[in-house]
N, C-alpha and C. Protein backbone atom coordinates (compact mmCIF):
# COMPACT_ATOMS: atom_id res chain seq x y z
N UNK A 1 -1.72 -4.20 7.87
CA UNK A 1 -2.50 -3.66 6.78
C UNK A 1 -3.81 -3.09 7.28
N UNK A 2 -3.81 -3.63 8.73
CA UNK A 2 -5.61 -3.20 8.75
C UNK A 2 -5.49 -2.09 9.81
N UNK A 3 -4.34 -2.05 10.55
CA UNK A 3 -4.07 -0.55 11.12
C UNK A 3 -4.91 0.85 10.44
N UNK A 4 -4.92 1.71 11.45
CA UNK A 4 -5.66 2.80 10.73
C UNK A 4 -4.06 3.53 10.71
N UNK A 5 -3.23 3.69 11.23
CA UNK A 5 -2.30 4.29 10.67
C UNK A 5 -1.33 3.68 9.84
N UNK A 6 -0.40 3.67 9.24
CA UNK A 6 0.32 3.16 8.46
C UNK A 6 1.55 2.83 9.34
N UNK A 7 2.43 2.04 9.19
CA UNK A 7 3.55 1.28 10.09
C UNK A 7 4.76 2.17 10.30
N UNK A 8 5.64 1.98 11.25
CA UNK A 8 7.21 3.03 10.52
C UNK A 8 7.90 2.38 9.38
N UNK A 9 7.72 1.18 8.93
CA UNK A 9 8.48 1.05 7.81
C UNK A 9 7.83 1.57 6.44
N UNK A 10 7.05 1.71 6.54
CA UNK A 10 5.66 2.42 5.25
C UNK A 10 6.23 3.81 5.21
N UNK A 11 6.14 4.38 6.63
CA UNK A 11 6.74 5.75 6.90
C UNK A 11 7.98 5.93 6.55
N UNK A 12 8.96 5.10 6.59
CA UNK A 12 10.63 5.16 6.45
C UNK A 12 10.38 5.09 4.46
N UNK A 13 9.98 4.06 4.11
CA UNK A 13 9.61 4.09 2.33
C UNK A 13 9.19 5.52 1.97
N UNK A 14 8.00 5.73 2.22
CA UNK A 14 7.56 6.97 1.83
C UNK A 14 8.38 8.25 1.70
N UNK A 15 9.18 8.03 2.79
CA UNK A 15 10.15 9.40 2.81
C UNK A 15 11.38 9.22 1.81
N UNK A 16 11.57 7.72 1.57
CA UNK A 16 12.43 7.70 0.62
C UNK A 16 11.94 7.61 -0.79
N UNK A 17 10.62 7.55 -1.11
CA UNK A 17 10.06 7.69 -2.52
C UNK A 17 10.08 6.02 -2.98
N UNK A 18 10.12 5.16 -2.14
CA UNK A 18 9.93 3.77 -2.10
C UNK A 18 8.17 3.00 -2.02
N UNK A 19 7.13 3.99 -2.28
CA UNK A 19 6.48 3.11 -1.94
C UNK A 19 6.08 1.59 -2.30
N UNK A 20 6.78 1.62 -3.76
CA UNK A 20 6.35 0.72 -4.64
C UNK A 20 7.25 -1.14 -3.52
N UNK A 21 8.00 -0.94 -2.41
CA UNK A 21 8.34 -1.63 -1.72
C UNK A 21 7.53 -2.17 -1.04
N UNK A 22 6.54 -1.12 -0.46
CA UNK A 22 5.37 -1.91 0.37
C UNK A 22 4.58 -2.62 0.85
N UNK A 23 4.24 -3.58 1.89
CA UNK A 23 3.02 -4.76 1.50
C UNK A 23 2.06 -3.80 1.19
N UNK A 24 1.27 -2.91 1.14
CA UNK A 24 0.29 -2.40 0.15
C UNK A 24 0.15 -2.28 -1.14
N UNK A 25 1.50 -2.37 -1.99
CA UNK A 25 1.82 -1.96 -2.89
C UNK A 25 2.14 -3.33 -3.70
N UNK A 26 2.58 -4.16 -2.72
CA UNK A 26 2.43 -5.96 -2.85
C UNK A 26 0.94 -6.66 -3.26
N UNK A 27 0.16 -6.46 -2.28
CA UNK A 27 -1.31 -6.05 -2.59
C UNK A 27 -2.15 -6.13 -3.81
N UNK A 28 -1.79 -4.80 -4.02
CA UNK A 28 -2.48 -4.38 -5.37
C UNK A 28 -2.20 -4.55 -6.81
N UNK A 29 -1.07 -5.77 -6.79
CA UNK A 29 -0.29 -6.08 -8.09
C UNK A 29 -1.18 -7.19 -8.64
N UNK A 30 -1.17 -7.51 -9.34
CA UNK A 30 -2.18 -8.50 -10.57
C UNK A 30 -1.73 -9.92 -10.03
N UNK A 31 -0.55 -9.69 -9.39
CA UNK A 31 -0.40 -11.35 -9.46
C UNK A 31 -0.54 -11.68 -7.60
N UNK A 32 -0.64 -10.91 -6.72
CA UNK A 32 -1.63 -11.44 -5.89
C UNK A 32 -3.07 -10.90 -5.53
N UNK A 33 -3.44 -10.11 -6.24
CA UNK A 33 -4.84 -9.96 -5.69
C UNK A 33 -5.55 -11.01 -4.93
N UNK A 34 -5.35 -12.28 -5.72
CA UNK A 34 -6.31 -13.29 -5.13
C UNK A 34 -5.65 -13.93 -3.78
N UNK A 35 -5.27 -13.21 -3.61
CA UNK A 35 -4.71 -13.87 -2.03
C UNK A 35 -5.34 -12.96 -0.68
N UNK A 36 -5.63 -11.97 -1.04
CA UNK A 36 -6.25 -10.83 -0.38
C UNK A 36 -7.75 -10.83 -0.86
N UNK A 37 -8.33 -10.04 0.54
CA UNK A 37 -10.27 -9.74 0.62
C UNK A 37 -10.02 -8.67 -0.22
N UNK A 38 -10.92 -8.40 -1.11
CA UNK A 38 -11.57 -6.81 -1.64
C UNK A 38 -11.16 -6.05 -0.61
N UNK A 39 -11.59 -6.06 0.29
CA UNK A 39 -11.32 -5.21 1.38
C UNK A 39 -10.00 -4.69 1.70
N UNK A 40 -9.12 -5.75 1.79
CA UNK A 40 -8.03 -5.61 1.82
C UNK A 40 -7.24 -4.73 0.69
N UNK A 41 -8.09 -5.20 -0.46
CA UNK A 41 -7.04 -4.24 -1.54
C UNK A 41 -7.62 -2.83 -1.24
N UNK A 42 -8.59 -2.21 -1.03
CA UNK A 42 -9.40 -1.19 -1.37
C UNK A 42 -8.65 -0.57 -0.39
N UNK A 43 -8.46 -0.70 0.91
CA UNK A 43 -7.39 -0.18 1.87
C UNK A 43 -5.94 -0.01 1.53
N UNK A 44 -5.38 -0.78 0.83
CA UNK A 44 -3.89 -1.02 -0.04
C UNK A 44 -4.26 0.72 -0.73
N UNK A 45 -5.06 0.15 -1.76
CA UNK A 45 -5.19 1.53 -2.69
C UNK A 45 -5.17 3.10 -2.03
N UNK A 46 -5.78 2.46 -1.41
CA UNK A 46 -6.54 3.62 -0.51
C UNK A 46 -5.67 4.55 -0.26
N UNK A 47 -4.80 3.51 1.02
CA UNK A 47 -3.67 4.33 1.81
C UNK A 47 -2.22 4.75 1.11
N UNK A 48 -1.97 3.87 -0.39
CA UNK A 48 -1.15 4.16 -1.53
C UNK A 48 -1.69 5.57 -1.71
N UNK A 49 -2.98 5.64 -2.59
CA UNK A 49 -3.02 7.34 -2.61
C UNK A 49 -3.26 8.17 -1.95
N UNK A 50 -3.37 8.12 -0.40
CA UNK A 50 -3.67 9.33 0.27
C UNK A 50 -2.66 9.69 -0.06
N UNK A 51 -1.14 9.05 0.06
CA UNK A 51 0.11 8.95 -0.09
C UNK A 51 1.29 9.27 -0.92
N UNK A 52 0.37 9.83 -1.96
CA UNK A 52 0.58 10.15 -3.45
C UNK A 52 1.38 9.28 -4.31
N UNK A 53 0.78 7.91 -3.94
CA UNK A 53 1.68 6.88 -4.87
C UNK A 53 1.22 6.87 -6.56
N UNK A 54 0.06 7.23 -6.48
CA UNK A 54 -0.55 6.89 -7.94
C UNK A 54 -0.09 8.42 -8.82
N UNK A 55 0.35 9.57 -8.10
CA UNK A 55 0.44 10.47 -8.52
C UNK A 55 1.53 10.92 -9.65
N UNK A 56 2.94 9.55 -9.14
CA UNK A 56 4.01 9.75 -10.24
C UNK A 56 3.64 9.77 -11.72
């Protein structure tokens, strides 16, 4: 997660329109936030929308 690039399995999702599979996407769901730093989610989000996850 704390990579500056994203993993090949992030990469293999993405191409299939899977992001919602992701540990980033794991992340940013209501029912673990609290298991993760701020930090951690803000990077989740982050790299979700460079990604155009929020865009569907």
């Amino acid at each position: 997660m704390r990579a500056t690039s994203p993993s090949s399995g992030f990469s293999v999702l993405w191409e299939k329109g899977r992001l919602d599979l992701t540990a980033e996407a794991l992340i940013i769901r209501g029912e673990f936030v609290d298991l993760f730093s701020e930090d951690d989610i803000k990077r989740a989000a982050q790299r979700l929308a460079y990604h155009g996850f929020f865009d569907r």
